[in-house]
PDB file of N, CA and C in Angstrom:
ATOM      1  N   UNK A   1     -10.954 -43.190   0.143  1.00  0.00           N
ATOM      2  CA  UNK A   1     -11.529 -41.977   0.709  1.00  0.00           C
ATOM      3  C   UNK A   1     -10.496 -40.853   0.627  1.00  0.00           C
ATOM      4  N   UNK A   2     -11.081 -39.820   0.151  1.00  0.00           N
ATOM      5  CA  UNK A   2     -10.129 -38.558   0.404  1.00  0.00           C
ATOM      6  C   UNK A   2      -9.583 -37.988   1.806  1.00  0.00           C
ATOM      7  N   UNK A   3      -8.471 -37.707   1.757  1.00  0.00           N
ATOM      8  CA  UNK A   3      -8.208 -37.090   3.180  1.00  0.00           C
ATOM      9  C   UNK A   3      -8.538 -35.532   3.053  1.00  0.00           C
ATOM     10  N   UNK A   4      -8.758 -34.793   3.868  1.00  0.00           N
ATOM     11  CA  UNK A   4      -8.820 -33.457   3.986  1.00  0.00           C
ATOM     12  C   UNK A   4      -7.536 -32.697   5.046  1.00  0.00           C
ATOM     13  N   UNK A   5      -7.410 -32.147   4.602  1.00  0.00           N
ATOM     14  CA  UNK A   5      -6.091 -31.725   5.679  1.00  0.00           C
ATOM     15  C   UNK A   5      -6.406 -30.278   6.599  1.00  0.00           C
ATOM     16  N   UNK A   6      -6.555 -30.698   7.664  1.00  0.00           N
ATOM     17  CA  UNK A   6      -7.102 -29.490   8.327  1.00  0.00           C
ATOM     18  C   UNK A   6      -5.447 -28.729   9.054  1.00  0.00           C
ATOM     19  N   UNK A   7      -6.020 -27.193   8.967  1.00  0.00           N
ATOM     20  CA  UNK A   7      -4.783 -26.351   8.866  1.00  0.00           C
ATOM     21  C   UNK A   7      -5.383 -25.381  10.129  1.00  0.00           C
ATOM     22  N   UNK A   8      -4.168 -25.743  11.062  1.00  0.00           N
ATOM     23  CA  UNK A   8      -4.429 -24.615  12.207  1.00  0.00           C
ATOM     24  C   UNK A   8      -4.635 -23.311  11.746  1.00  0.00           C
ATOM     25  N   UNK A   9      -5.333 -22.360  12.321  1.00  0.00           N
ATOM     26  CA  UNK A   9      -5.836 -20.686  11.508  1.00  0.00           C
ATOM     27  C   UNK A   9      -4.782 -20.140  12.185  1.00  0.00           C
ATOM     28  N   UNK A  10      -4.142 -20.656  13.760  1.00  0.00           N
ATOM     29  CA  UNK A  10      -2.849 -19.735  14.142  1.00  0.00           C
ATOM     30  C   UNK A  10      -1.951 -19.747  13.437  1.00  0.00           C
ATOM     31  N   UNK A  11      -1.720 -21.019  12.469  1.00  0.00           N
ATOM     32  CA  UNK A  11      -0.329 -21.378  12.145  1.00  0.00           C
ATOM     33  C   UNK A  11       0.102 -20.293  10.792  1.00  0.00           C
ATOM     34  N   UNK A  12      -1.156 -19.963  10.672  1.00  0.00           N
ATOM     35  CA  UNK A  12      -1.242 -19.271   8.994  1.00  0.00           C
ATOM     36  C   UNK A  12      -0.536 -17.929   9.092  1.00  0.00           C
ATOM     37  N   UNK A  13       0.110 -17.708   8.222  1.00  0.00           N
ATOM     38  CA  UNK A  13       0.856 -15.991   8.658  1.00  0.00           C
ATOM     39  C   UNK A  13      -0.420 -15.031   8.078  1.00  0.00           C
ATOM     40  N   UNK A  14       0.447 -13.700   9.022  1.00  0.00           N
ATOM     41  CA  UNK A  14      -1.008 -12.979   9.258  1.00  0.00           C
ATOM     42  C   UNK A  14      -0.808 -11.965   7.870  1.00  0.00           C
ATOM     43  N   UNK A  15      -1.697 -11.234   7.354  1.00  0.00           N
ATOM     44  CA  UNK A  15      -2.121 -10.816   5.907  1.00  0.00           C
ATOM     45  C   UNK A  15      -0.802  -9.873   5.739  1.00  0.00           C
ATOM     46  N   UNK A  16      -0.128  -9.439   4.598  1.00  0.00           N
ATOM     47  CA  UNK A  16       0.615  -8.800   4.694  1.00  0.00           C
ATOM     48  C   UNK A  16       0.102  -6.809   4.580  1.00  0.00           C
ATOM     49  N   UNK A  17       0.402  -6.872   5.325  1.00  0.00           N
ATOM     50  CA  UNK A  17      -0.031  -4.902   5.669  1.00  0.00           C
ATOM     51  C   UNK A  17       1.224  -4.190   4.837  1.00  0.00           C
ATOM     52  N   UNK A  18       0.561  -3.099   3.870  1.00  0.00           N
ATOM     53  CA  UNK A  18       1.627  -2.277   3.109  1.00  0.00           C
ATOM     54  C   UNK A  18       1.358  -1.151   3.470  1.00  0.00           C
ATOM     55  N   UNK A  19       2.286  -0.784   3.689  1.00  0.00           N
ATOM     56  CA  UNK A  19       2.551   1.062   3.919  1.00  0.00           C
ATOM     57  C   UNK A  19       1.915   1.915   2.816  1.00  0.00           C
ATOM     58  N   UNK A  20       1.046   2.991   4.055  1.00  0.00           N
ATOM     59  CA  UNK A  20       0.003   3.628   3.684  1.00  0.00           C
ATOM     60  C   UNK A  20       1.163   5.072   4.042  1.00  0.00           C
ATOM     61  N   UNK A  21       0.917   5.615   2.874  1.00  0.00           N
ATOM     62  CA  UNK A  21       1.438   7.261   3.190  1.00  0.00           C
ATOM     63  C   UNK A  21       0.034   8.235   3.210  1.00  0.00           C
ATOM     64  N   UNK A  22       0.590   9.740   4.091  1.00  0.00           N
ATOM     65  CA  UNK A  22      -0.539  10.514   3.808  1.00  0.00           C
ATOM     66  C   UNK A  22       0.175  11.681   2.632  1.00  0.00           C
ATOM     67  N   UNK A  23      -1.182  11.724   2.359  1.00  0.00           N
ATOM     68  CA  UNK A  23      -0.195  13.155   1.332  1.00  0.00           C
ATOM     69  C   UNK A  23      -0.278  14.448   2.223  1.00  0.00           C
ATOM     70  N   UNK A  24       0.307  15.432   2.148  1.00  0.00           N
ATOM     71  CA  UNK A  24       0.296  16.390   3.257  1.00  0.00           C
ATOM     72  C   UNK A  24      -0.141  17.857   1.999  1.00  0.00           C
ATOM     73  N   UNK A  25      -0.281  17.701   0.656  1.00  0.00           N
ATOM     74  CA  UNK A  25      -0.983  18.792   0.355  1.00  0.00           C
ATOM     75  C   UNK A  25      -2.383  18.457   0.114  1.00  0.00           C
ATOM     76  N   UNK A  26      -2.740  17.498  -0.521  1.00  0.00           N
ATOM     77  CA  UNK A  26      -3.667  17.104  -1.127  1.00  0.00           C
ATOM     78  C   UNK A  26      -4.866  16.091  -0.385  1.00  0.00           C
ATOM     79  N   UNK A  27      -5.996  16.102  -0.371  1.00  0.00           N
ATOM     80  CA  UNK A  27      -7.194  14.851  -0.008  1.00  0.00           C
ATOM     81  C   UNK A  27      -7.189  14.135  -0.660  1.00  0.00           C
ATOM     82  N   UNK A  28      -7.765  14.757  -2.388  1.00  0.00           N
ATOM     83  CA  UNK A  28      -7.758  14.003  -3.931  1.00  0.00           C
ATOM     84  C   UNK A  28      -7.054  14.351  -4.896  1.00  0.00           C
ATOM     85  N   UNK A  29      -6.043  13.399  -5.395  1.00  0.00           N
ATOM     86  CA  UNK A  29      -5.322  13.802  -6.642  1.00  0.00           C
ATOM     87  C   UNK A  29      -4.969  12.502  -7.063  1.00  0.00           C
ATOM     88  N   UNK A  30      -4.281  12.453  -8.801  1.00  0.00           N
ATOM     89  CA  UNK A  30      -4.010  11.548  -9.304  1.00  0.00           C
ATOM     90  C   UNK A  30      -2.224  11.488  -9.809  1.00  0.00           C
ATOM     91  N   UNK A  31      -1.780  10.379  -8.924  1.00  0.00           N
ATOM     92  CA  UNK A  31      -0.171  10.260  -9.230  1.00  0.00           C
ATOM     93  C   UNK A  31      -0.333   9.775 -10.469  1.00  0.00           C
ATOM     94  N   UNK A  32       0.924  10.176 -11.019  1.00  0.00           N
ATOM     95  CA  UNK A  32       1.364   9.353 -12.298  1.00  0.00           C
ATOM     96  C   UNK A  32       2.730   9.545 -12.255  1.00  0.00           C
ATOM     97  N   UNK A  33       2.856   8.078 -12.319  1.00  0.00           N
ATOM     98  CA  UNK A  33       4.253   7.550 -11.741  1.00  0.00           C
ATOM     99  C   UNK A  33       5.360   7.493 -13.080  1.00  0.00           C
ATOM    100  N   UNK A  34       6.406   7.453 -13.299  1.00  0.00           N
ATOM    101  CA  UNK A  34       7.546   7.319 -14.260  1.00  0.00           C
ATOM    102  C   UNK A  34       7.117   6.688 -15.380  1.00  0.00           C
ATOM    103  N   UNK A  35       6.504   5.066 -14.810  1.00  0.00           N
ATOM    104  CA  UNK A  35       5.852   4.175 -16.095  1.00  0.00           C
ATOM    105  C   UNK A  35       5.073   4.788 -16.305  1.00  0.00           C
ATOM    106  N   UNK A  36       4.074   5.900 -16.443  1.00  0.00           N
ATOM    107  CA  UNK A  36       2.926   5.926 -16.502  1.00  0.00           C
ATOM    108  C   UNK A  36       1.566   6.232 -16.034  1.00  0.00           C
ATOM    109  N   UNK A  37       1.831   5.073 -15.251  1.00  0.00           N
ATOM    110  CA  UNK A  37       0.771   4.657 -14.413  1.00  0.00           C
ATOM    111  C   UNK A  37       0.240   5.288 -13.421  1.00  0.00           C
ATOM    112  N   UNK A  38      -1.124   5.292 -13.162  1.00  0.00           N
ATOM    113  CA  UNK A  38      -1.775   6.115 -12.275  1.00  0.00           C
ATOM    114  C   UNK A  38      -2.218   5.478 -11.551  1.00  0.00           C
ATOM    115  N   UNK A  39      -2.598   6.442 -10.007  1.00  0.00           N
ATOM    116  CA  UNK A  39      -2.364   6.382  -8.744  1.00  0.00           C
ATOM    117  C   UNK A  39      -3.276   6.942  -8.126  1.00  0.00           C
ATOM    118  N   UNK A  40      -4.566   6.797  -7.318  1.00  0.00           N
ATOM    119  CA  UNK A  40      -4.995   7.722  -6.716  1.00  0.00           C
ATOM    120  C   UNK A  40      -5.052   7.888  -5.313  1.00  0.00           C
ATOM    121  N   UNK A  41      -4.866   9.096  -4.978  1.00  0.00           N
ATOM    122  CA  UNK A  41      -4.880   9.895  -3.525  1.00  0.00           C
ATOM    123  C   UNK A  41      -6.554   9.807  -2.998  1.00  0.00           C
ATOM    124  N   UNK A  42      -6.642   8.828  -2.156  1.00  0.00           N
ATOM    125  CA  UNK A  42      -8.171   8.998  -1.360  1.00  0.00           C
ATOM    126  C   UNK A  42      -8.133   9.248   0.072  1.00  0.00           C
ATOM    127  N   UNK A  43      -9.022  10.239   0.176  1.00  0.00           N
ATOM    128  CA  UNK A  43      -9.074  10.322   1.574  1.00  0.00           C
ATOM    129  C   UNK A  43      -7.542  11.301   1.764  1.00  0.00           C
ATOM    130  N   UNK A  44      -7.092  11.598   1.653  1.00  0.00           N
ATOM    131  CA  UNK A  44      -5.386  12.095   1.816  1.00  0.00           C
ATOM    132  C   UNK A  44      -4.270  10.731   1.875  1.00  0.00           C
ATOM    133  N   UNK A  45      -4.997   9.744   1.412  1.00  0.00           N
ATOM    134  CA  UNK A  45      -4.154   8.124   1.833  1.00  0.00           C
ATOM    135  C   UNK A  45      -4.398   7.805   0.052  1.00  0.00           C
ATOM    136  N   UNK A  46      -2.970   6.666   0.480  1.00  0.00           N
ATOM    137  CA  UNK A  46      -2.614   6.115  -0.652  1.00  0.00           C
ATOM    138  C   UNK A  46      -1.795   4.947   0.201  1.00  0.00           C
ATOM    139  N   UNK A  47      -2.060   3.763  -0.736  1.00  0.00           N
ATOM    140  CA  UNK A  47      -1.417   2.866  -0.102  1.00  0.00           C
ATOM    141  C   UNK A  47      -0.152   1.964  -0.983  1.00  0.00           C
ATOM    142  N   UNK A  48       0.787   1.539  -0.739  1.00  0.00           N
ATOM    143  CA  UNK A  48       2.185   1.414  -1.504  1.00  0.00           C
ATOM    144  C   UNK A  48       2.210   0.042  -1.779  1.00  0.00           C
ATOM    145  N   UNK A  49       1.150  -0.230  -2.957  1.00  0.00           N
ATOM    146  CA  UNK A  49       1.004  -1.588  -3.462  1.00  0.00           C
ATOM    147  C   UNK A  49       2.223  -2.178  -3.914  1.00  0.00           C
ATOM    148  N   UNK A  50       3.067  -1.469  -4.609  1.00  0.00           N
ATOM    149  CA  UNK A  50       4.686  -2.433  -4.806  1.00  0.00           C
ATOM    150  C   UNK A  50       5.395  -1.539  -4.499  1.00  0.00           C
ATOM    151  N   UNK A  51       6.862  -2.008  -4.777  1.00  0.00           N
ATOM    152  CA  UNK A  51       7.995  -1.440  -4.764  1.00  0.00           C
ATOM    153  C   UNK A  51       7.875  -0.107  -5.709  1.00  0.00           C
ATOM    154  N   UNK A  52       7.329   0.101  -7.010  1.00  0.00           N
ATOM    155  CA  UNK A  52       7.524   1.399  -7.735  1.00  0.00           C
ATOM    156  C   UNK A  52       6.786   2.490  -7.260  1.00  0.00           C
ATOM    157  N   UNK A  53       5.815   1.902  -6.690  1.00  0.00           N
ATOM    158  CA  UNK A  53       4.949   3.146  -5.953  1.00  0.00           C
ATOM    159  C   UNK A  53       5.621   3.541  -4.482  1.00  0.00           C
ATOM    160  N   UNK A  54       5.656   2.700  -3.971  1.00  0.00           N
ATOM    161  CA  UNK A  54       6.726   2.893  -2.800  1.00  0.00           C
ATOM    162  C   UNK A  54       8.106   3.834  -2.903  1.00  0.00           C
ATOM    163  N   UNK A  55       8.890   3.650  -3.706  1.00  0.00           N
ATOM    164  CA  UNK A  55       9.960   4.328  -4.187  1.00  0.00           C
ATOM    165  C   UNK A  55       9.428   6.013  -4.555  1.00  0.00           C
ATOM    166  N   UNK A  56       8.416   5.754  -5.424  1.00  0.00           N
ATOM    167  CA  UNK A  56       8.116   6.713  -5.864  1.00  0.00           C
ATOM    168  C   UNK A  56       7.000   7.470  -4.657  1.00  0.00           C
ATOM    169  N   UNK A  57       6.486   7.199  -3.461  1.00  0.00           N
ATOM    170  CA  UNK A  57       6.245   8.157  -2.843  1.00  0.00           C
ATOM    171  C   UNK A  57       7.503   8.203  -1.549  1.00  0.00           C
ATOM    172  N   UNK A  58       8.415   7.710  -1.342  1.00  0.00           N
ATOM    173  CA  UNK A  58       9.287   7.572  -0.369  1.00  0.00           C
ATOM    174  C   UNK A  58      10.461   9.116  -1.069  1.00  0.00           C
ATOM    175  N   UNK A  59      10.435   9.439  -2.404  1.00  0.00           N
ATOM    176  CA  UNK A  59      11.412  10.244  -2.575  1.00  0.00           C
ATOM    177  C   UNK A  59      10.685  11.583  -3.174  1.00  0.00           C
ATOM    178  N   UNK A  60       9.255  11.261  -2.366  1.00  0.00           N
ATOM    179  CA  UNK A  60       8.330  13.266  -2.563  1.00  0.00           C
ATOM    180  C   UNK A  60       8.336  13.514  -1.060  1.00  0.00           C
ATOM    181  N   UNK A  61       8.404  14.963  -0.664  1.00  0.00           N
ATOM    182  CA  UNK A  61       8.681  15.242   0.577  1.00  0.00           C
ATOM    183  C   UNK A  61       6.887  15.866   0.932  1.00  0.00           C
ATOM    184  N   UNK A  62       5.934  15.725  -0.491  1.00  0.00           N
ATOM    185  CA  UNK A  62       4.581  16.005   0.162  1.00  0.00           C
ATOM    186  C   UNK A  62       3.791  14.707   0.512  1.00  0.00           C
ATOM    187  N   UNK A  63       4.399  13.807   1.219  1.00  0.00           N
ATOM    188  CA  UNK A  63       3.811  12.201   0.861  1.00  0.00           C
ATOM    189  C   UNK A  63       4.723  11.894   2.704  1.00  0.00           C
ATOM    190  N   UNK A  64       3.875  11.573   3.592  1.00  0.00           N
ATOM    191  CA  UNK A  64       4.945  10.614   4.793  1.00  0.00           C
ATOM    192  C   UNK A  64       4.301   9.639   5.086  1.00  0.00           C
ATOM    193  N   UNK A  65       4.913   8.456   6.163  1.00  0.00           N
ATOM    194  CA  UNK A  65       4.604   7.506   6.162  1.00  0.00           C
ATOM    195  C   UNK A  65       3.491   7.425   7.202  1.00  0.00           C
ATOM    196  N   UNK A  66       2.583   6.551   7.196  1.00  0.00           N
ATOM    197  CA  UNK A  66       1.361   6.711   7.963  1.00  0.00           C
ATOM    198  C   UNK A  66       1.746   5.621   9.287  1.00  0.00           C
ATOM    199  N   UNK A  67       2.349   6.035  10.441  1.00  0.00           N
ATOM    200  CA  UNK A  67       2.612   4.772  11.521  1.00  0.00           C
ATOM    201  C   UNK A  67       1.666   4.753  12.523  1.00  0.00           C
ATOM    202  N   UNK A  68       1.331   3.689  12.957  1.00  0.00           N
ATOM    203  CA  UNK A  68       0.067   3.391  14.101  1.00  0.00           C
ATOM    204  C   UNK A  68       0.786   3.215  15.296  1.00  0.00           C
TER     205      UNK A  68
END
């Protein structure tokens, strides 16, 4: 017979939350970051899926951090 392994739901770590900046000129616009890559501004929010986007809104002074 198979075992099943039951997993406490407390024990589980909780989802990881990434830092959301607001932009302070803009609602809608489209970043494009060093690589390339594009980015969009919704809502005046953007959220700092890795480290390059992170970096790259941590060193614009129209971009702050969104704290609850």
């Amino acid at each position: 017979a198979e075992r099943v392994q039951v997993v406490d739901p407390v024990a589980l770590p909780a989802p990881v939350k990434r830092p959301v900046f607001r932009d302070k000129e803009f609602t809608s616009r489209t970043l494009i970051l060093p690589n390339k890559r594009t980015v969009q501004v919704v809502g005046g929010l953007v959220e700092a899926t890795d480290l390059d986007l992170l970096t790259f809104l941590r060193a614009r002074s129209s971009f702050e951090l969104v704290t609850e």
